[in-house]
Protein backbone atom coordinates (compact mmCIF):
# COMPACT_ATOMS: atom_id res chain seq x y z
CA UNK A 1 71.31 111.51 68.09
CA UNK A 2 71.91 107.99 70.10
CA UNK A 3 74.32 106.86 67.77
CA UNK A 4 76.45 110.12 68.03
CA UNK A 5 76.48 110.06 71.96
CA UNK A 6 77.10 106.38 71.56
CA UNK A 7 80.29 107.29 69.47
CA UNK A 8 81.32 110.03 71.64
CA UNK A 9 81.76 107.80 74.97
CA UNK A 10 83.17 105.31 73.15
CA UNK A 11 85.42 107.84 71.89
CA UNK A 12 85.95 109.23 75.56
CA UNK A 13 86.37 105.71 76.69
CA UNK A 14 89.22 105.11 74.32
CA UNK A 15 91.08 108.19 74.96
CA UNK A 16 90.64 108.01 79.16
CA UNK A 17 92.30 104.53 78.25
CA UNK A 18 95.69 106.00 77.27
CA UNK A 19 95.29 108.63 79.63
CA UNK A 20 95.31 105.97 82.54
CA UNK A 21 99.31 105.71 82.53
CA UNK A 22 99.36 109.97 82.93
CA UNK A 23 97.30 110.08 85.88
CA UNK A 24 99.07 111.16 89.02
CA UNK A 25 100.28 108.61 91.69
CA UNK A 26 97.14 109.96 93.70
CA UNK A 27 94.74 107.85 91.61
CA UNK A 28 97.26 104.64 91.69
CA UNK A 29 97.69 105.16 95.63
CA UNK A 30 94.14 104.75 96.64
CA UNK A 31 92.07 101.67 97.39
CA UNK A 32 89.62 100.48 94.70
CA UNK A 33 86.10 100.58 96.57
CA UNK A 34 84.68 97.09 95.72
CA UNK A 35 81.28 99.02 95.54
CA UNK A 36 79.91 99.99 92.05
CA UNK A 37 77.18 102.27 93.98
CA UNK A 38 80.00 104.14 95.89
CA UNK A 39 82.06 104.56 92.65
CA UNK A 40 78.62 105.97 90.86
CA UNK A 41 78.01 108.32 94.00
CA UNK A 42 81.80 109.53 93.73
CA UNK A 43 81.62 110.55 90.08
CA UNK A 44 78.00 111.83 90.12
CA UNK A 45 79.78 114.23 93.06
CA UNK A 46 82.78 115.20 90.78
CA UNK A 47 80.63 116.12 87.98
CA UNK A 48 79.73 113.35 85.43
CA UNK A 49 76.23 113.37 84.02
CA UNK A 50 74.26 110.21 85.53
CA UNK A 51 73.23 109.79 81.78
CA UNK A 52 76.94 109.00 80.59
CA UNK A 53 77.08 106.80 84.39
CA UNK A 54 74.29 104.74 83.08
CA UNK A 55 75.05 104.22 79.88
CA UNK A 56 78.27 102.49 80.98
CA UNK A 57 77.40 100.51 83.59
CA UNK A 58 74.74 99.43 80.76
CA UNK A 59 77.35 98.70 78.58
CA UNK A 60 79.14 97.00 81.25
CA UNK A 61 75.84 94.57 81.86
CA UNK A 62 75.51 94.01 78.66
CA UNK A 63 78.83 92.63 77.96
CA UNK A 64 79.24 90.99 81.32
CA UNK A 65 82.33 92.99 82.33
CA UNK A 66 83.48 92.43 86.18
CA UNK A 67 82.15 94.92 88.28
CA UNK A 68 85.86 95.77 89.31
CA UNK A 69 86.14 96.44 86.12
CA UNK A 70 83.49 99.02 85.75
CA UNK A 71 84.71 100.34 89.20
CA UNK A 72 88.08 100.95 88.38
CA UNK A 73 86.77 102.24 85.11
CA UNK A 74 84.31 104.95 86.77
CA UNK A 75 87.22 105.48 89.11
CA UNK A 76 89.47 106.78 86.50
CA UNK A 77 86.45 108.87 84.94
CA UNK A 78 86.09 110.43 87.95
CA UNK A 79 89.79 111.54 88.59
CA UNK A 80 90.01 112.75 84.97
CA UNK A 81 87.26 114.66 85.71
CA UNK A 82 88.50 116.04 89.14
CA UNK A 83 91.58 116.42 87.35
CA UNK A 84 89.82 118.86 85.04
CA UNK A 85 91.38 116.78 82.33
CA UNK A 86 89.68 117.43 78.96
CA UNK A 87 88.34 114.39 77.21
């Protein structure tokens, strides 16, 4: 059961990264927070499980990604979601 929720955000990773050119201007015009927590707090609030939260920014530990990285990442999540874009 891992493995297929493993393969699923991996799948919804790849897909939110083509999506990232189709977002509205909205999402380009605001200020990245430099603050992972704030970013988590954000997307918890729009809806995304804080199982698929954790699970990225384990992923994101584990492969020593910048946390601006995972920000702007969880960022983009987050306006999908409010979006209601489906993924």
């Amino acid at each position: 059961m891992e493995k297929a929720l493993k393969k699923k955000i991996l799948r919804a990773a790849f897909i939110v990264t083509f999506l990232i050119p189709f977002i509205t201007s909205h999402a380009y015009g605001q200020a990245i927070k430099g603050n992972v927590a704030e970013a988590v707090k954000d997307a918890q609030a729009a809806g995304i499980a804080p199982v698929l939260l954790t699970r990225l920014l384990t992923l994101g530990y584990e492969n020593q990604v910048e946390p601006a990285a995972i920000v702007r990442f969880i960022q983009t999540l987050t306006e999908v979601r409010r979006e209601e874009i489906p993924v």
